[in-house]
Protein backbone atom coordinates (compact mmCIF):
# COMPACT_ATOMS: atom_id res chain seq x y z
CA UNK A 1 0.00 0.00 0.00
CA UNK A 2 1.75 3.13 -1.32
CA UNK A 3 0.62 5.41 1.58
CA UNK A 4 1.94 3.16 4.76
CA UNK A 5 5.00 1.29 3.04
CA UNK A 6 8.43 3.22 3.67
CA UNK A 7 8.71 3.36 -0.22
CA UNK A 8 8.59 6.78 -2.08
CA UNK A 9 7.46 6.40 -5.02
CA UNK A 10 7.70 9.12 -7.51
CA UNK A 11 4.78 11.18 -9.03
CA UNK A 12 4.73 11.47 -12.55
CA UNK A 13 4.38 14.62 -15.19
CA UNK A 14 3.68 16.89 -12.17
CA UNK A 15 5.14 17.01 -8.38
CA UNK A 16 2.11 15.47 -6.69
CA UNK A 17 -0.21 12.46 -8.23
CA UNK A 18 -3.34 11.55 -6.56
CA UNK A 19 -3.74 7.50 -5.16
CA UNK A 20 -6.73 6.05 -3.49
CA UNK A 21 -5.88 2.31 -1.45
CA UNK A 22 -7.74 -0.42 -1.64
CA UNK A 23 -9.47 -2.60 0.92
CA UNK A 24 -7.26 -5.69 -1.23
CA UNK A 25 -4.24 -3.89 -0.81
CA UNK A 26 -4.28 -2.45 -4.32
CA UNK A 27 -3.77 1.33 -5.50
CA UNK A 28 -5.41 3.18 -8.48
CA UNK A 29 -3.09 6.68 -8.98
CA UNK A 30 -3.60 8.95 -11.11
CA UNK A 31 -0.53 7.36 -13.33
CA UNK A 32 -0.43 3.99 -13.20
CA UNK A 33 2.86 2.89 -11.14
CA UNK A 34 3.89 0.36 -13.62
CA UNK A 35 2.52 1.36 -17.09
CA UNK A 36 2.17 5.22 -16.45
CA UNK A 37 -0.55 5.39 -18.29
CA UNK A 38 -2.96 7.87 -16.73
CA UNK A 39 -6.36 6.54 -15.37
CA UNK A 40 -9.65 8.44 -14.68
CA UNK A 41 -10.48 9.83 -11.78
CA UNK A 42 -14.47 8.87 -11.79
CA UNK A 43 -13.37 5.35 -12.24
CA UNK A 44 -12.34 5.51 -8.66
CA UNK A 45 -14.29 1.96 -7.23
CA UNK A 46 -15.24 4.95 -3.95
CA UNK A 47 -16.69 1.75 -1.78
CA UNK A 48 -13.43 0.14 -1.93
CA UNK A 49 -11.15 2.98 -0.49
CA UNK A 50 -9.72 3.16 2.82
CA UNK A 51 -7.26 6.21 2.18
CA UNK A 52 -7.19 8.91 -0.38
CA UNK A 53 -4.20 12.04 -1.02
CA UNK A 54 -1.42 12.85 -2.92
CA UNK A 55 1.99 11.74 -3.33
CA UNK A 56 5.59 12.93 -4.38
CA UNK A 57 8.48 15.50 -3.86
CA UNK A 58 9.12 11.99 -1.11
CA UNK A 59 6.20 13.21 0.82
CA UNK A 60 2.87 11.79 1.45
CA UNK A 61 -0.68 13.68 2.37
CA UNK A 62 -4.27 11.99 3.11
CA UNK A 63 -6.85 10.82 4.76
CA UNK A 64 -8.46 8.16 6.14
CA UNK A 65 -11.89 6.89 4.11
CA UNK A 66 -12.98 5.54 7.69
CA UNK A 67 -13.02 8.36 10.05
CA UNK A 68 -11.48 11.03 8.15
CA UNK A 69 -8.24 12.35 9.96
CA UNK A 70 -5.40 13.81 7.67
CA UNK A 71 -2.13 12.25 8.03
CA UNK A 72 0.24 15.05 6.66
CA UNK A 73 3.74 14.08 6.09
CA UNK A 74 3.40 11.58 8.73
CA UNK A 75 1.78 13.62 10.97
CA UNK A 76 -2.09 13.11 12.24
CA UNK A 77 -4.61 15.96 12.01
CA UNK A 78 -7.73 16.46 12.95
CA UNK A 79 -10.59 19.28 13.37
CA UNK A 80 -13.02 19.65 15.96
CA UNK A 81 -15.38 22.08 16.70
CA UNK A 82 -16.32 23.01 20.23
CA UNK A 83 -20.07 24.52 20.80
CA UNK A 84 -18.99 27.38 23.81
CA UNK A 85 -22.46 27.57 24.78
CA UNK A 86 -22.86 23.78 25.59
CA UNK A 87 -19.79 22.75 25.66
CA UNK A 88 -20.21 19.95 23.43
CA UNK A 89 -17.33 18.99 21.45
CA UNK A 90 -17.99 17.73 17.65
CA UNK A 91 -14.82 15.73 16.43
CA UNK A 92 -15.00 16.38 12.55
CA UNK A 93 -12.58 14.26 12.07
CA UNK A 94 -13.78 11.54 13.65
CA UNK A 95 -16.83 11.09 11.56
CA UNK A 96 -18.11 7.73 9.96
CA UNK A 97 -20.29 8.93 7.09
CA UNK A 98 -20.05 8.06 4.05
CA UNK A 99 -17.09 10.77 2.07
CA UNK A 100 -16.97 11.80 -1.27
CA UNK A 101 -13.51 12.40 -2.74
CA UNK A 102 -12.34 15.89 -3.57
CA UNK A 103 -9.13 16.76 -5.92
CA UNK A 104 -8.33 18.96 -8.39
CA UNK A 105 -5.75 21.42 -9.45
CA UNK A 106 -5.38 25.28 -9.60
CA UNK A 107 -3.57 26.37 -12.59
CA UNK A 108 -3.31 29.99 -14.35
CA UNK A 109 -2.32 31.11 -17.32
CA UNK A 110 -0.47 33.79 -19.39
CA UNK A 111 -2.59 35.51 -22.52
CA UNK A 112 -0.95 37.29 -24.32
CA UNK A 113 -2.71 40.39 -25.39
CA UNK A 114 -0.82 41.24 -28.46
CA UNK A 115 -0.53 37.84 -30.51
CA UNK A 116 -4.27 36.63 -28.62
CA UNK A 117 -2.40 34.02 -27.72
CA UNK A 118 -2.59 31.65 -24.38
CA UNK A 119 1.29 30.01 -23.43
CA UNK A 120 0.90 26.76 -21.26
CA UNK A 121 -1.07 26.67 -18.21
CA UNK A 122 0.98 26.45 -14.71
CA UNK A 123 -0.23 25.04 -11.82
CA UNK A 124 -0.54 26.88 -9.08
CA UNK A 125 -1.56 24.12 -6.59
CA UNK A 126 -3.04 20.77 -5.73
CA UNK A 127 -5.37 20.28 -3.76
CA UNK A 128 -7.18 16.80 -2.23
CA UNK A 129 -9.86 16.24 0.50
CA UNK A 130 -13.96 14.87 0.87
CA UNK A 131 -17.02 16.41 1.80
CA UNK A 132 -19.38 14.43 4.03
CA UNK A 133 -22.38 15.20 6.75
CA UNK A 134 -21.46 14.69 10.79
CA UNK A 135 -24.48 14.28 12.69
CA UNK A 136 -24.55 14.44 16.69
CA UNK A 137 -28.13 14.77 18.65
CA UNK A 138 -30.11 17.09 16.95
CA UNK A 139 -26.82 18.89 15.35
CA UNK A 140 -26.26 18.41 11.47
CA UNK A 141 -22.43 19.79 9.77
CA UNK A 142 -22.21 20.09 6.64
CA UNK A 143 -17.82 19.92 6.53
CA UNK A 144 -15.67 20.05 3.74
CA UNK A 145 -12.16 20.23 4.58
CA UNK A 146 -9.25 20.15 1.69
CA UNK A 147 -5.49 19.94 2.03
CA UNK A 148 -4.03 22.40 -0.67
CA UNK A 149 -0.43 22.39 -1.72
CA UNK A 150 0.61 25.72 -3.32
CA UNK A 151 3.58 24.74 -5.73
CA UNK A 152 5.33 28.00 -5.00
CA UNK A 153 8.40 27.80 -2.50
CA UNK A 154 6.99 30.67 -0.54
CA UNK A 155 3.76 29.50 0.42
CA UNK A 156 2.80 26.42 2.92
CA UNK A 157 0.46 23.81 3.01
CA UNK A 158 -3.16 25.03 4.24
CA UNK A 159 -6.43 22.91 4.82
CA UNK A 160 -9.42 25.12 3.69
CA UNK A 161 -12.37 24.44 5.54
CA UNK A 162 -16.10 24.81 4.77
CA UNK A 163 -18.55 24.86 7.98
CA UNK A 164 -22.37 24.79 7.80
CA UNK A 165 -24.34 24.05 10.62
CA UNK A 166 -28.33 23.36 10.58
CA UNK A 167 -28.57 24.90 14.01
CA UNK A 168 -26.73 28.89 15.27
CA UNK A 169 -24.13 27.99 17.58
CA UNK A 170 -21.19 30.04 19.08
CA UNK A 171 -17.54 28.26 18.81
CA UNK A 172 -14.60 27.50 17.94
CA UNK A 173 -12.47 25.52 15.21
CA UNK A 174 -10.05 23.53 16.74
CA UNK A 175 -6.67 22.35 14.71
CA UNK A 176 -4.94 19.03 16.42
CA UNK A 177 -1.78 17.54 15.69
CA UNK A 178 -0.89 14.10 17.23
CA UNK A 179 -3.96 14.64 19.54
CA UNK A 180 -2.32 17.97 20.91
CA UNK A 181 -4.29 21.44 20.47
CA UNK A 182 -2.10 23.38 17.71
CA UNK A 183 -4.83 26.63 17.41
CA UNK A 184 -7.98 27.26 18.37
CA UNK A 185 -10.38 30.06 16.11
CA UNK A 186 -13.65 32.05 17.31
CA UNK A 187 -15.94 30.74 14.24
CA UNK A 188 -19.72 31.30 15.19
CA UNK A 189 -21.82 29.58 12.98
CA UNK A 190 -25.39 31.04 11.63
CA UNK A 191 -28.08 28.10 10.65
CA UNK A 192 -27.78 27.28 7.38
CA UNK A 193 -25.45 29.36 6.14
CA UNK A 194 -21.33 28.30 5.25
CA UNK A 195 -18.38 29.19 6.86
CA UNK A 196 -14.73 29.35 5.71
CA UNK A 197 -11.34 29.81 6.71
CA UNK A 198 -7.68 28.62 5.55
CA UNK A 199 -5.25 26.73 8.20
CA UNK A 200 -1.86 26.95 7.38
CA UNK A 201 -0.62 23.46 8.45
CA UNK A 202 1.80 23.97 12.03
């Protein structure tokens, strides 16, 4: 399984591919390993997977199809959000609903005003993570959270996450590494309406 062996394999045409595991042990990237031939995304089998990122630039980033905690690098993250009013803690990371995957890549691209001309795209990051429902008493989140990888050597890694709540509470997003409180975030949530921010990944 490419994402808990010690190898490091190599991604192909760009510095990260994507890879879902199998439940038999098997991977479908987004280049074959063997052939390299590319494969299709929506031909992901989704009931097999049990983990889902990237891979490459000998690094590893994803997630875990069962509960859905990021393992970044090696590291373990996880998001919870904490309801100040109640005190009720929802671990959004420890969620077994059903996720769909998420990946895609930002790219941009130079026109050229002159000639009306459009030189190669560049990608400006890649990006992988799920959306899913977390439901807890009479509470419903809606969470989307998504690891992006800006390709630019001044920029970190950042999870974007997308909050919506069926129910107005008053909280706060809290960021977890290795089951230790990294940063906590005031983030009040209005019924029925989303909420975003960017983490940059400590």
């Amino acid at each position: 399984m490419l994402f808990t062996n010690s190898e490091n394999n190599q991604a192909i045409g760009i510095p990260f591919n994507w890879n879902a595991e199998y439940a038999n042990g098997k991977n479908y990237a987004e280049y074959d390993l063997l052939t390299h031939k590319k494969n299709d995304f929506y031909l992901i089998q989704k009931n097999q997977v049990i983990r889902f990122g990237l891979f490459g630039q000998r690094m590893k980033f994803f997630f875990e199809m069962s509960d859905g905690s990021f393992n970044i690098n090696g590291r373990r993250i996880e998001i919870e959000y904490i309801n100040e009013e109640d005190g009720k803690t929802y671990h959004l990371t420890t969620n077994f609903e059903n996720k769909d995957l998420i990946t895609y890549k930002e790219a941009y691209s130079d026109f050229n005003g002159i000639q009306g001309t459009v030189s190669k795209s560049n990608i400006k990051s890649i990006n992988f993570g799920y959306k899913t429902q977390y439901k807890k008493d009479d509470v419903q989140l809606f969470f989307q959270p998504v690891v992006s990888l800006p390709l630019s050597s001044n920029e970190g890694a950042f999870i974007e996450v997308k909050l919506t709540s069926n129910k107005s509470m008053n909280g706060h997003l809290v960021f977890k590494s290795r089951g230790i409180e990294v940063e906590r975030f005031y983030a009040p949530l209005e019924a029925d309406r989303a909420g975003q921010m960017n983490w940059t990944i400590k």
